[in-house]
C-alpha atoms as a PDB file:
ATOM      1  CA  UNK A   1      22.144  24.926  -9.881  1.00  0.00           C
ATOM      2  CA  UNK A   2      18.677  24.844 -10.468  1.00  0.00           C
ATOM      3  CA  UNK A   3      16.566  27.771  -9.056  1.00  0.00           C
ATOM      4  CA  UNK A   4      13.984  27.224  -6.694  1.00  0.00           C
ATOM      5  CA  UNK A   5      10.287  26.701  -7.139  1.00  0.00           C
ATOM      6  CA  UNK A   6       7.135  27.651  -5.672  1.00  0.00           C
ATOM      7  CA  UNK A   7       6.679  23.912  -4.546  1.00  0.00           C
ATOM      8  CA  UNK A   8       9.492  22.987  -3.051  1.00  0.00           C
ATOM      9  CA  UNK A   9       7.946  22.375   0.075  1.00  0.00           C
ATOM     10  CA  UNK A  10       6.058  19.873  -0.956  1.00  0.00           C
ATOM     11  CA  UNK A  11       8.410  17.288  -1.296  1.00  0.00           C
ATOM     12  CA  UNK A  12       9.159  16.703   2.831  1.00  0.00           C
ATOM     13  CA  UNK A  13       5.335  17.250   3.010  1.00  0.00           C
ATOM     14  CA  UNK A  14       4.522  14.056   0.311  1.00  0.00           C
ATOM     15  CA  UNK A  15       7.279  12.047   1.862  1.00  0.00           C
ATOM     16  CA  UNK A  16       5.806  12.501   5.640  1.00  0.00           C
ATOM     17  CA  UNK A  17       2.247  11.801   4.094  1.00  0.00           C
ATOM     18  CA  UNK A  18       3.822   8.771   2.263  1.00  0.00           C
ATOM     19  CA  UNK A  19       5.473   7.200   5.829  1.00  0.00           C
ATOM     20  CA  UNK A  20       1.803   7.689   6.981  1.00  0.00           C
ATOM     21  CA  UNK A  21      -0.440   6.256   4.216  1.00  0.00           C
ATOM     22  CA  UNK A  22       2.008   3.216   3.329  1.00  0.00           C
ATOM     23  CA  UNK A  23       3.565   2.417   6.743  1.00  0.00           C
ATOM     24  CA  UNK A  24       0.250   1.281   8.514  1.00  0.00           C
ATOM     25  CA  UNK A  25      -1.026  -0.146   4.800  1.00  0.00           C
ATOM     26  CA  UNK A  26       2.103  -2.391   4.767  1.00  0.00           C
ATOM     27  CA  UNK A  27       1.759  -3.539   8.309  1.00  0.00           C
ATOM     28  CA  UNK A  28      -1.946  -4.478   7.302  1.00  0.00           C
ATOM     29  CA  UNK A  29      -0.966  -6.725   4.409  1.00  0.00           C
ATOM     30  CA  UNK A  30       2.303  -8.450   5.720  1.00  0.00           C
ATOM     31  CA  UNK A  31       1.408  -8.544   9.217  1.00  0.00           C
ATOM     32  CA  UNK A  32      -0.857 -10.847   9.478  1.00  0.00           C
ATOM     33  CA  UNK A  33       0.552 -13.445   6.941  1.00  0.00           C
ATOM     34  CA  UNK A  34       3.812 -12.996   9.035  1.00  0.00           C
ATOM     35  CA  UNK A  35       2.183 -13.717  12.068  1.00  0.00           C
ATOM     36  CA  UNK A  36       0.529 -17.274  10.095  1.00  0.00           C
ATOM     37  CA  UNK A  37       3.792 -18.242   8.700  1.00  0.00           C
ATOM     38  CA  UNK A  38       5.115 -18.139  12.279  1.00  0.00           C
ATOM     39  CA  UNK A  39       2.064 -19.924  14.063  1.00  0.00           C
ATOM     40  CA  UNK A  40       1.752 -22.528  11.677  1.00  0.00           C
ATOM     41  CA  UNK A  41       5.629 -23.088  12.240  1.00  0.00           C
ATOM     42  CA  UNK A  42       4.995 -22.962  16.015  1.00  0.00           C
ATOM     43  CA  UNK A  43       7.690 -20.423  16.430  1.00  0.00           C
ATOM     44  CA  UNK A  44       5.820 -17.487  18.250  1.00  0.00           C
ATOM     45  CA  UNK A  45       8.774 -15.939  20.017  1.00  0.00           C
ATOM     46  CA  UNK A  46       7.228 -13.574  22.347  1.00  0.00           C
ATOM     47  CA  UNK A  47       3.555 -12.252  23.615  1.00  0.00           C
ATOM     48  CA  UNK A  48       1.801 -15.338  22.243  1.00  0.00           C
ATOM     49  CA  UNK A  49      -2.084 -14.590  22.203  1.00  0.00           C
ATOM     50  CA  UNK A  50      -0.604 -11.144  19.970  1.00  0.00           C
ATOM     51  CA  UNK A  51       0.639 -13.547  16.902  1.00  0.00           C
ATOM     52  CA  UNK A  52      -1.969 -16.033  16.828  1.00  0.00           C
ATOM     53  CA  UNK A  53      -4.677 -13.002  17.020  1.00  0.00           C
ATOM     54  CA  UNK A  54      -3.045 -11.626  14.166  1.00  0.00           C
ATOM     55  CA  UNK A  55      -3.163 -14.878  12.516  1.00  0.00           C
ATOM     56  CA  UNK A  56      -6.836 -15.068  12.556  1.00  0.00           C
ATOM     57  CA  UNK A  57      -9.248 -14.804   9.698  1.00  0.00           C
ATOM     58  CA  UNK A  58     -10.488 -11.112  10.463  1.00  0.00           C
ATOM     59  CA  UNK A  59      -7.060  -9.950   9.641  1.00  0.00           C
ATOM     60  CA  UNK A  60      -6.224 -12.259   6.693  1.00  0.00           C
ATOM     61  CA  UNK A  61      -9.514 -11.015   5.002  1.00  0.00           C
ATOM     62  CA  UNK A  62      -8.299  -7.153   5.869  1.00  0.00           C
ATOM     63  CA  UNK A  63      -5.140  -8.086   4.200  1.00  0.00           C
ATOM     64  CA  UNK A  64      -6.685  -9.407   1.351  1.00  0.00           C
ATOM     65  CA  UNK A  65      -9.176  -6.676   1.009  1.00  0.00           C
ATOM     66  CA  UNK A  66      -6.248  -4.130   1.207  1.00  0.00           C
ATOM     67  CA  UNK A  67      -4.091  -5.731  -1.495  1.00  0.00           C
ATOM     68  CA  UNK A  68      -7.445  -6.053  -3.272  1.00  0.00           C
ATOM     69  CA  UNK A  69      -8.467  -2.560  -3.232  1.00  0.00           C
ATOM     70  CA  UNK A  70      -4.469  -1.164  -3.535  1.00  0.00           C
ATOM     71  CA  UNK A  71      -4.945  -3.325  -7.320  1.00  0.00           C
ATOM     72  CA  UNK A  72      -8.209  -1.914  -8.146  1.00  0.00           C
ATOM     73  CA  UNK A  73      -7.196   1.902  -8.052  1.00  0.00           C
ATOM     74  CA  UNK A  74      -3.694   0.813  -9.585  1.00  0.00           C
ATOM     75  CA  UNK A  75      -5.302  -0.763 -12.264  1.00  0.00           C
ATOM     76  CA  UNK A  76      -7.994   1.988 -12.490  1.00  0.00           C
ATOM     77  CA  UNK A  77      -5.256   4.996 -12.726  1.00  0.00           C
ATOM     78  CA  UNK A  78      -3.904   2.803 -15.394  1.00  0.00           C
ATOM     79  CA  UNK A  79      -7.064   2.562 -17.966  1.00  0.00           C
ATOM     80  CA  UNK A  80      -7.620   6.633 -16.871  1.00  0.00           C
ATOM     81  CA  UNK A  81      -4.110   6.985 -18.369  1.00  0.00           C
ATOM     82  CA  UNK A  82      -4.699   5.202 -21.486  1.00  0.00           C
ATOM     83  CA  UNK A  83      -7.395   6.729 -22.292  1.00  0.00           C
ATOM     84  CA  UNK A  84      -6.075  10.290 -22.111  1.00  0.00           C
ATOM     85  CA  UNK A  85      -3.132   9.367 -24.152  1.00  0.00           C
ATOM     86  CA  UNK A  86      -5.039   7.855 -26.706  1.00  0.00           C
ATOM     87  CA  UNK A  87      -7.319  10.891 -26.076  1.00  0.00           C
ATOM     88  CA  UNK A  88      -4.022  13.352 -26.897  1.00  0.00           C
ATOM     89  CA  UNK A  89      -3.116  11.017 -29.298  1.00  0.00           C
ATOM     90  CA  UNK A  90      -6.320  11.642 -31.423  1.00  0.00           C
ATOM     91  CA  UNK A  91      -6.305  15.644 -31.243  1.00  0.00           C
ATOM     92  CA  UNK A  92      -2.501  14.940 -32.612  1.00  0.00           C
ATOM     93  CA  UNK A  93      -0.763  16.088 -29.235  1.00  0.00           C
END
């Protein structure tokens, strides 16, 4: 059995703060492309004005700008990463 650590904790703590970052960022991206899909196929099954307003062109841009922003820090954390490896790599660590 392993022994415990200092920072145990913190794993309930990151998965809480996880639910609460990625939960609303997912409903911002699929939502609204959801709520086109079923417009466009004119099968809004309940509270109509709620599916079409999703469907509109403020949201489609948030979801694009979300997806688009998610990419550039992914892609960002990624060169950061490279660089310190090649960085280690260089000083022969």
């Amino acid at each position: 059995m392993a022994t415990p650590r200092w920072n145990d904790w913190a794993d309930g703590v990151t998965l809480v703060l996880q639910i609460a970052v990625f939960g609303p960022l997912l409903y911002i991206i699929f939502m609204p492309w959801l709520c086109l899909a079923l417009v466009t196929a004119g099968a809004v099954p309940f509270v109509p004005g709620f599916f079409q307003a999703m469907a509109s062109t403020g949201w489609l841009i948030a979801s694009g700008l979300t997806v688009l922003a998610i990419a550039v820090n992914l892609v960002r954390t990624e060169i950061r990463k490279r660089k310190r490896r090649a960085e280690l790599a260089a000083q022969g660590r």
